[in-house]
PDB file of N, CA and C in Angstrom:
ATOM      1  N   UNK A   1       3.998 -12.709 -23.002  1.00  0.00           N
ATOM      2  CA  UNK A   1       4.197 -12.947 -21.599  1.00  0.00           C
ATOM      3  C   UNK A   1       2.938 -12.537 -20.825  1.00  0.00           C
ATOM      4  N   UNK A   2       2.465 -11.394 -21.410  1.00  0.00           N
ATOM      5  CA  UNK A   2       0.967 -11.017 -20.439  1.00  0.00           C
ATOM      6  C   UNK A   2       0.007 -11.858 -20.825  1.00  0.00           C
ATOM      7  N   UNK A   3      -0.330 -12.399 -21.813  1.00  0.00           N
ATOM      8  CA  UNK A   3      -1.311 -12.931 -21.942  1.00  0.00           C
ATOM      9  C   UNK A   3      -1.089 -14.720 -21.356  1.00  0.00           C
ATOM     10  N   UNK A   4       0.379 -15.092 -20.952  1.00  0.00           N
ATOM     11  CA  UNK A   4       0.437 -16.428 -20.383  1.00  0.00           C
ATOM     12  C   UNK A   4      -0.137 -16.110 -19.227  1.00  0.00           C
ATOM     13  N   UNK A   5       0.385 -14.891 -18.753  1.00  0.00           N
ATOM     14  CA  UNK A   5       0.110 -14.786 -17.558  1.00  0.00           C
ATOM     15  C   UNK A   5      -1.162 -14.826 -16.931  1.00  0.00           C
ATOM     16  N   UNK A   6      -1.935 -13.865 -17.539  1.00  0.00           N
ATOM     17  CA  UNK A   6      -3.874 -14.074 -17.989  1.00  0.00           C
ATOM     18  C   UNK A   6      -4.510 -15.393 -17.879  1.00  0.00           C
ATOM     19  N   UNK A   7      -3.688 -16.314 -18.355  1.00  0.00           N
ATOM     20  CA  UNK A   7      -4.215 -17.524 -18.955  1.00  0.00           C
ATOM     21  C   UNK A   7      -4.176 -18.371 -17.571  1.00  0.00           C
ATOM     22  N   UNK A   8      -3.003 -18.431 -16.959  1.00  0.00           N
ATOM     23  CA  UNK A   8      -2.416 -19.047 -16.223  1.00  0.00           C
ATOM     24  C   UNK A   8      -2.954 -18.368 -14.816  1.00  0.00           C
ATOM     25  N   UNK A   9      -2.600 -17.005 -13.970  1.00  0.00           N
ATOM     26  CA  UNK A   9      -3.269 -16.304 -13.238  1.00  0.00           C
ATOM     27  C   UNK A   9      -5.090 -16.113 -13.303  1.00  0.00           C
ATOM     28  N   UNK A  10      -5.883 -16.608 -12.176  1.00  0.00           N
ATOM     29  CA  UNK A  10      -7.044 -16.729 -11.642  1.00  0.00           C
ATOM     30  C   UNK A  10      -7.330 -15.202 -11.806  1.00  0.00           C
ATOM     31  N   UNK A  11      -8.876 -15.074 -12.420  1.00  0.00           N
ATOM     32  CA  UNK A  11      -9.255 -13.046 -12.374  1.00  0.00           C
ATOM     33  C   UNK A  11      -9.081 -12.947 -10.672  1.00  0.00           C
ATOM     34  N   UNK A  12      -9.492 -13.371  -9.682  1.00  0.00           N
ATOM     35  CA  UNK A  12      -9.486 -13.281  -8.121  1.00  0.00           C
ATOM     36  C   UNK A  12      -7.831 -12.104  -8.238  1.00  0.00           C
ATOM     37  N   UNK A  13      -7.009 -13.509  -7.988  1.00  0.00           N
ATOM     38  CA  UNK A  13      -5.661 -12.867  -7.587  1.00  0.00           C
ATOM     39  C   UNK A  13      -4.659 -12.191  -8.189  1.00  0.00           C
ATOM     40  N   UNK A  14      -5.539 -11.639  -9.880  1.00  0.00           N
ATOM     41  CA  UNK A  14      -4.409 -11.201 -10.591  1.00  0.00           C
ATOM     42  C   UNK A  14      -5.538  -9.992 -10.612  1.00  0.00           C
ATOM     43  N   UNK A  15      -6.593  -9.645 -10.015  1.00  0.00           N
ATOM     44  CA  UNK A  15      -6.943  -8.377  -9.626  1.00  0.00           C
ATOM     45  C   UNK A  15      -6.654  -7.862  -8.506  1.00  0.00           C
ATOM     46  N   UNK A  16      -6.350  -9.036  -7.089  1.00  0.00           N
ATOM     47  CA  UNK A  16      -6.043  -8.978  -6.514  1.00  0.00           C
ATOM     48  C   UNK A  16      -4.381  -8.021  -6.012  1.00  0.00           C
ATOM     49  N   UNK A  17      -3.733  -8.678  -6.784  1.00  0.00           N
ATOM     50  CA  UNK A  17      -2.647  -7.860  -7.299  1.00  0.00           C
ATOM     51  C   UNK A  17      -1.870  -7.102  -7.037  1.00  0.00           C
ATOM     52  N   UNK A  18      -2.951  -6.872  -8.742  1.00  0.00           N
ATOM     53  CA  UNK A  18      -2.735  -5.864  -9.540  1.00  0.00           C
ATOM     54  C   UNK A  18      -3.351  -4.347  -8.683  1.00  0.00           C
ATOM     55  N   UNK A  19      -3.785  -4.264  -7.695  1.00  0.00           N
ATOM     56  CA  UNK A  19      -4.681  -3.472  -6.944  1.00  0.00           C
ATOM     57  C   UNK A  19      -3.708  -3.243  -5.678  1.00  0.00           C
ATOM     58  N   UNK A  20      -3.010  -4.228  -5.194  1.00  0.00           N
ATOM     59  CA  UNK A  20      -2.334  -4.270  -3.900  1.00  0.00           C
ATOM     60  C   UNK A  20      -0.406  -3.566  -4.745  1.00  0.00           C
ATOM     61  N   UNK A  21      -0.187  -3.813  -5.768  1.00  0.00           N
ATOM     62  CA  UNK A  21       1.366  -3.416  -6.029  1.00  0.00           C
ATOM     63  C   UNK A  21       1.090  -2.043  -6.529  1.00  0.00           C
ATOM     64  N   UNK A  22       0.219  -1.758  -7.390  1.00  0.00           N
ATOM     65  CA  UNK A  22      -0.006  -0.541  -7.801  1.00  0.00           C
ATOM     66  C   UNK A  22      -0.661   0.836  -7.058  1.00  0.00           C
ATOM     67  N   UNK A  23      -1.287   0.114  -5.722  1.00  0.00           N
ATOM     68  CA  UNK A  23      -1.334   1.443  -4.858  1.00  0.00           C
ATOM     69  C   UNK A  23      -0.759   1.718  -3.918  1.00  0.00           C
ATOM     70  N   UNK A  24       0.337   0.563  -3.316  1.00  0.00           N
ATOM     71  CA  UNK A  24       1.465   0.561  -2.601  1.00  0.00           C
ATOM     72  C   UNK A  24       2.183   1.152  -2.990  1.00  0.00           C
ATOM     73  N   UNK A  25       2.705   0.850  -4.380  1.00  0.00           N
ATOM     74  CA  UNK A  25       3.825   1.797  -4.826  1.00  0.00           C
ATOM     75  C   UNK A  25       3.405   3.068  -4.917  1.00  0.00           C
ATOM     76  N   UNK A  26       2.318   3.556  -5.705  1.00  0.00           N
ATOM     77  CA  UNK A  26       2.061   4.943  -5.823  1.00  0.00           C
ATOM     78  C   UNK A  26       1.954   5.640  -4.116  1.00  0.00           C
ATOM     79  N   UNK A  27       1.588   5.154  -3.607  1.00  0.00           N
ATOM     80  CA  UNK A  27       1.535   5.895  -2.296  1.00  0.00           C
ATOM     81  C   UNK A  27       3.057   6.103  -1.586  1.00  0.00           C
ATOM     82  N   UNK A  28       3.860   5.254  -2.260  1.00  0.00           N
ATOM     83  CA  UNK A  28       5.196   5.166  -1.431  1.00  0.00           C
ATOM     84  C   UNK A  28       5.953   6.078  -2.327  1.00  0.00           C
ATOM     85  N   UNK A  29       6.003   6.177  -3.619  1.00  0.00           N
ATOM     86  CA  UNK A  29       6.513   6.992  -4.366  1.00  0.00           C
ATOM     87  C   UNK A  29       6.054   8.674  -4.163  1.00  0.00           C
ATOM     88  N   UNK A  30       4.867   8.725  -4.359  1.00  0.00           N
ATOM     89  CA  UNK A  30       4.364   9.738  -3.966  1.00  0.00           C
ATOM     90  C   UNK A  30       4.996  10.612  -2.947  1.00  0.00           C
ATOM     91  N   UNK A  31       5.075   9.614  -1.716  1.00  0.00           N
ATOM     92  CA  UNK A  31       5.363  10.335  -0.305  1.00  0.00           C
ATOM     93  C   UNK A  31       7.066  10.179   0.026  1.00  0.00           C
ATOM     94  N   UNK A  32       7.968   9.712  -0.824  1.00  0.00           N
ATOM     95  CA  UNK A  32       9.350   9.666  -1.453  1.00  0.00           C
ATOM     96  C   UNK A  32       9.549  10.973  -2.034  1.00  0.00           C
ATOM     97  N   UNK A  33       8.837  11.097  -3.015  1.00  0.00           N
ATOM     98  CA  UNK A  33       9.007  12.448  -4.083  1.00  0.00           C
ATOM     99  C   UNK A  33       8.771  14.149  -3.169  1.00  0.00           C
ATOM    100  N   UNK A  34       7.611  13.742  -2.181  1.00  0.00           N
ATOM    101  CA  UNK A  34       7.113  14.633  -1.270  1.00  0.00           C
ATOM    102  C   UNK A  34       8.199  15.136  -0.425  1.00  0.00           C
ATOM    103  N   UNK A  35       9.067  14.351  -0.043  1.00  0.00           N
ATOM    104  CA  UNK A  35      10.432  14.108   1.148  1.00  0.00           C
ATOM    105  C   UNK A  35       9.219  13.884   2.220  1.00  0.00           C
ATOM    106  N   UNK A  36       8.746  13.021   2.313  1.00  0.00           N
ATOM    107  CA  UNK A  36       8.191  13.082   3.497  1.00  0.00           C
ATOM    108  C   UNK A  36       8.326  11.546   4.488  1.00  0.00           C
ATOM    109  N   UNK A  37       9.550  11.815   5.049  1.00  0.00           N
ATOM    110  CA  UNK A  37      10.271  11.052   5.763  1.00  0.00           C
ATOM    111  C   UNK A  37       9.374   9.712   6.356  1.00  0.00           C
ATOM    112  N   UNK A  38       8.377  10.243   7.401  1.00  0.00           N
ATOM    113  CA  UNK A  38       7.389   9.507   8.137  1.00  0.00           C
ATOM    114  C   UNK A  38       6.570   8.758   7.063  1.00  0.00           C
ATOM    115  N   UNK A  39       5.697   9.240   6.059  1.00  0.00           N
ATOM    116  CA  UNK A  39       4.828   8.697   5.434  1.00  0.00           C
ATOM    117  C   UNK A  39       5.870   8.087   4.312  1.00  0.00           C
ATOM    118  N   UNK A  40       6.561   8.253   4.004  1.00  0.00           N
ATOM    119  CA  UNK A  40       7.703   6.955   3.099  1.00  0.00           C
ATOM    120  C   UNK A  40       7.834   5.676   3.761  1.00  0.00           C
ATOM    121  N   UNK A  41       8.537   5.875   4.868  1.00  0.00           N
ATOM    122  CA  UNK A  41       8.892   4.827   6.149  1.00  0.00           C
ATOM    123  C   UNK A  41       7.086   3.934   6.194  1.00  0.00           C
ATOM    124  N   UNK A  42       6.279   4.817   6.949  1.00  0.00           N
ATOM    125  CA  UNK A  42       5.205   3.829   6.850  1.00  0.00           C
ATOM    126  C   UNK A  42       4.589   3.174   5.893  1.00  0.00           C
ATOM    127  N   UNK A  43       4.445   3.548   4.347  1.00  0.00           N
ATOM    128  CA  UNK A  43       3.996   2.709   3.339  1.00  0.00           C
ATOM    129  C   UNK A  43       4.847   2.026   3.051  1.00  0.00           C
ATOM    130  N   UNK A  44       6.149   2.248   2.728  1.00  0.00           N
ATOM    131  CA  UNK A  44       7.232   0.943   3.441  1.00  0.00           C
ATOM    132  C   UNK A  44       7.163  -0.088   4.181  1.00  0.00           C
ATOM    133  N   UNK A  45       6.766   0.556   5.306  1.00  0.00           N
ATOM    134  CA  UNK A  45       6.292  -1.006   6.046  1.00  0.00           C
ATOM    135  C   UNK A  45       5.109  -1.399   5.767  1.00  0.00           C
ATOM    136  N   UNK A  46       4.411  -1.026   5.576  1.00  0.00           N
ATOM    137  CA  UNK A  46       2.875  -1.958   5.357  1.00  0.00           C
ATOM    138  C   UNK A  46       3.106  -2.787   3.924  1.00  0.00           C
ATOM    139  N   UNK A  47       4.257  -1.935   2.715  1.00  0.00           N
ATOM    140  CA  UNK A  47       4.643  -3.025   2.109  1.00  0.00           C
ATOM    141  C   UNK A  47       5.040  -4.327   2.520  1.00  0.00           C
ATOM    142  N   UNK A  48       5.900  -4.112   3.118  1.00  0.00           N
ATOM    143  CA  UNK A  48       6.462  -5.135   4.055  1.00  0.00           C
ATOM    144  C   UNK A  48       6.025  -5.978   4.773  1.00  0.00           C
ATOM    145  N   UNK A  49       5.110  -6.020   5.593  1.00  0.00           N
ATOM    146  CA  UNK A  49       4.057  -6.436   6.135  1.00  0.00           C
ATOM    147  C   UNK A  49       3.105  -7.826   5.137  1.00  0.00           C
ATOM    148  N   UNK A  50       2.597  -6.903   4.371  1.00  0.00           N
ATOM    149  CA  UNK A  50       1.869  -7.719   3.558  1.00  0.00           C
ATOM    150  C   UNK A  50       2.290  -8.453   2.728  1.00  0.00           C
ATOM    151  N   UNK A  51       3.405  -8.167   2.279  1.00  0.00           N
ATOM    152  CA  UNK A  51       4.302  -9.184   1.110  1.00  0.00           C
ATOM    153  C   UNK A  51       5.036 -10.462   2.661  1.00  0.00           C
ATOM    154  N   UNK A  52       5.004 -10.000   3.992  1.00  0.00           N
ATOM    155  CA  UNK A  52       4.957 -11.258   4.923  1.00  0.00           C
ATOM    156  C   UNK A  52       3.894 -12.040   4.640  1.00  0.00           C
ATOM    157  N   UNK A  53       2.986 -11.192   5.551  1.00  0.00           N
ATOM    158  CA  UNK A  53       1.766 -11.859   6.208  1.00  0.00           C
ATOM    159  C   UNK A  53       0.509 -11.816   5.013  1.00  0.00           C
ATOM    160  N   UNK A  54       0.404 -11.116   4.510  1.00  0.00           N
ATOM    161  CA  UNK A  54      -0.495 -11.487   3.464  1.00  0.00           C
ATOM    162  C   UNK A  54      -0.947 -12.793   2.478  1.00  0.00           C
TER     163      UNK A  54
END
């Protein structure tokens, strides 16, 4: 499956990504695990945001 994906996915947007899900989440998890109410909520939305408007 990863390597269809390789094949099939452009290096541009599958670095693209791979760069945008993996530091979204870590930052949202992070600040989840932290309890930190405000900074959960906002990397939340900028998820949100960009999986719109992006």
């Amino acid at each position: 499956m990863a390597e269809g994906y390789e094949v099939v996915m452009p290096d541009f947007f599958e670095d693209r990504l791979s760069k945008f899900f993996l530091a979204e989440s870590r930052n949202h998890f992070n600040a989840m695990f932290q309890l930190n109410g405000k900074a959960t909520m906002n990397t939340l939305g900028l998820f949100r945001i960009n999986c719109t408007f992006g």
